[in-house]
C-alpha atoms as a PDB file:
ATOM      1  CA  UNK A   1     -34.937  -1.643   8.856  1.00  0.00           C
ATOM      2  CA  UNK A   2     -38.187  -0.355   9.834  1.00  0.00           C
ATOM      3  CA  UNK A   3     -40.334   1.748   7.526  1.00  0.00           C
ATOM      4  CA  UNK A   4     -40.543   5.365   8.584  1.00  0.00           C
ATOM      5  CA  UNK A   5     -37.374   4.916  11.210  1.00  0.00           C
ATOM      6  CA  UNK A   6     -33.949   6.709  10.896  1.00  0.00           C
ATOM      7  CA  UNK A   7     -30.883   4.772  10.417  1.00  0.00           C
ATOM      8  CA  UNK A   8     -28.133   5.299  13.356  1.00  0.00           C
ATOM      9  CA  UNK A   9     -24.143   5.362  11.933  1.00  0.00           C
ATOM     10  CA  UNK A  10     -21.665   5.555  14.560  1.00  0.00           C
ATOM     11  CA  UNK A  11     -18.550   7.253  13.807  1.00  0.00           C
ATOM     12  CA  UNK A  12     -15.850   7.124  16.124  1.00  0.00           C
ATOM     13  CA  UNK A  13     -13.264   9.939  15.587  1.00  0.00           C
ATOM     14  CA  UNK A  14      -9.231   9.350  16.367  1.00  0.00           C
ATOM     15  CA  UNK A  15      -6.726  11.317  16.399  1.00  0.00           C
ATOM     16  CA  UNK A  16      -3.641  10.262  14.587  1.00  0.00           C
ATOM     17  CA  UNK A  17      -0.611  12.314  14.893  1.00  0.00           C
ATOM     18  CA  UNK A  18       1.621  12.682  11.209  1.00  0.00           C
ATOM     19  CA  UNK A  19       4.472  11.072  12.413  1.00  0.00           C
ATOM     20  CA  UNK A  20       2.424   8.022  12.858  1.00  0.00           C
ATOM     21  CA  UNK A  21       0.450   8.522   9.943  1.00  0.00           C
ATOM     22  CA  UNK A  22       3.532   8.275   7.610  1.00  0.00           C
ATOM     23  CA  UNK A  23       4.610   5.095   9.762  1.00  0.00           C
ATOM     24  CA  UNK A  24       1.757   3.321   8.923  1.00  0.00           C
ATOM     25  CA  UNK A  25       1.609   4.103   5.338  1.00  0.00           C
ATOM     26  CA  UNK A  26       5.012   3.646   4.491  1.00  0.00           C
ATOM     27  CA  UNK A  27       4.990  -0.054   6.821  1.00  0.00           C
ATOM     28  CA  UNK A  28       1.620  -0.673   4.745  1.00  0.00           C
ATOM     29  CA  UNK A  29       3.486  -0.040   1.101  1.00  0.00           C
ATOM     30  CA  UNK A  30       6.162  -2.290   1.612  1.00  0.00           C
ATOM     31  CA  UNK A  31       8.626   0.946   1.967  1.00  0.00           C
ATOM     32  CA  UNK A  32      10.300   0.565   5.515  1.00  0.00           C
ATOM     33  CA  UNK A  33      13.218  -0.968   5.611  1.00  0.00           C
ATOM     34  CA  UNK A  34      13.795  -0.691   1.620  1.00  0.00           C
ATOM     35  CA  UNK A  35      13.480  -3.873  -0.522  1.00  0.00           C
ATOM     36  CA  UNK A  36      12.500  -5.584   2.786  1.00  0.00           C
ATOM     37  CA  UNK A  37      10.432  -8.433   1.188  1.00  0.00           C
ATOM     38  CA  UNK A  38      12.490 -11.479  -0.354  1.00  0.00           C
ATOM     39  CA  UNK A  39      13.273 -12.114  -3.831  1.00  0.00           C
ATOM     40  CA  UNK A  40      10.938 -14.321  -6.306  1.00  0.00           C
ATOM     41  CA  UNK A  41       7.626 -14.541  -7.192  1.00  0.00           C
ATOM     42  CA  UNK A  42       5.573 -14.873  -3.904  1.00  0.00           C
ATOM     43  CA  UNK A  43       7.530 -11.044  -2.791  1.00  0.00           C
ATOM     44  CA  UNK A  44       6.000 -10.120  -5.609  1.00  0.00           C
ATOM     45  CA  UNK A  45       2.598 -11.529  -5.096  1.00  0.00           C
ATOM     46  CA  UNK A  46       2.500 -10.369  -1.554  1.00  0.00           C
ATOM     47  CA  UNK A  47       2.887  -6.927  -3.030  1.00  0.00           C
ATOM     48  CA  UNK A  48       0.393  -7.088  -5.072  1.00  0.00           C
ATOM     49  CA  UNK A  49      -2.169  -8.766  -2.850  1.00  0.00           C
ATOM     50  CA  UNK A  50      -1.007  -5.873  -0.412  1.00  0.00           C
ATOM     51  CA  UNK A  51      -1.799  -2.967  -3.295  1.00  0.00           C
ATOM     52  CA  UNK A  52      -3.871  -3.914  -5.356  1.00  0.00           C
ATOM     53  CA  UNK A  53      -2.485  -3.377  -8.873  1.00  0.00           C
ATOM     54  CA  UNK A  54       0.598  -0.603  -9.512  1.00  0.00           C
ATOM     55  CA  UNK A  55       0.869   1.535 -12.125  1.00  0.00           C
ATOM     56  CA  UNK A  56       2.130  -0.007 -15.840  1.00  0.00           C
ATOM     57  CA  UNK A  57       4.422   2.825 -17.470  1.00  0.00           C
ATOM     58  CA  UNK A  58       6.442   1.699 -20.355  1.00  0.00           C
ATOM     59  CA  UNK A  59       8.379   5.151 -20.499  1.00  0.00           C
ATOM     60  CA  UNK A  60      11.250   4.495 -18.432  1.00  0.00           C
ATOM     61  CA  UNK A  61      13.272   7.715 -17.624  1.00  0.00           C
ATOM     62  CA  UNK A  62      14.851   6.299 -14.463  1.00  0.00           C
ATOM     63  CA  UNK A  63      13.240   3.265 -15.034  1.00  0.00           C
ATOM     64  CA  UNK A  64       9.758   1.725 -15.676  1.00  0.00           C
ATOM     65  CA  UNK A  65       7.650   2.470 -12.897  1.00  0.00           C
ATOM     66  CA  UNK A  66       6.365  -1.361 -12.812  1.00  0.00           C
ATOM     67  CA  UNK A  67       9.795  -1.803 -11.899  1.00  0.00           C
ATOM     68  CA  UNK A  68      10.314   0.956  -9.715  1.00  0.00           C
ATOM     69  CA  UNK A  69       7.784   0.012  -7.451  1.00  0.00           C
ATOM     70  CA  UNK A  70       8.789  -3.570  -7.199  1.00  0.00           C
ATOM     71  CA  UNK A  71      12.498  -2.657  -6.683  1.00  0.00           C
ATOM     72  CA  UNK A  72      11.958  -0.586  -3.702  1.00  0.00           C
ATOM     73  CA  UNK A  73       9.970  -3.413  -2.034  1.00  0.00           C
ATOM     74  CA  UNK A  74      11.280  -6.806  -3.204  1.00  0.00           C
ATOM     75  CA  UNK A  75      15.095  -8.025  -3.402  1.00  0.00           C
ATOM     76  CA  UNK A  76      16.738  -8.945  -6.368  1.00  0.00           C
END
């Protein structure tokens, strides 16, 4: 960059309608169709290379959410 010069950004705007926003998101999480990975440990993996991390919760009212979040995604 050249001293005393102003830095150009492009931003290029698109216009996503919410339908397809909630398409993507839930395709990106794993979420559509339910429990649509396999079962074992590379589901699981795949998850988490997807997400990142998940939340740990040891209070389990319907269920841990560690586990929660795995169940909807992965099969038994």
């Amino acid at each position: 960059m050249w001293p005393g010069r102003a830095r150009t950004v492009s931003v290029v705007q698109v216009k996503v309608t919410a339908e397809a926003a909630r398409r993507f998101l839930v395709a990106r999480h794993f979420l559509a169709p339910a429990r649509s990975l396999p079962g074992g440990l590379e589901a699981v993996m795949q998850v988490f290379r997807k997400l990142g991390s998940i939340q740990f919760d040891p209070i389990a009212v319907a269920g841990r959410n560690h586990d929660l979040v795995l169940h909807a995604r992965v099969a038994d």
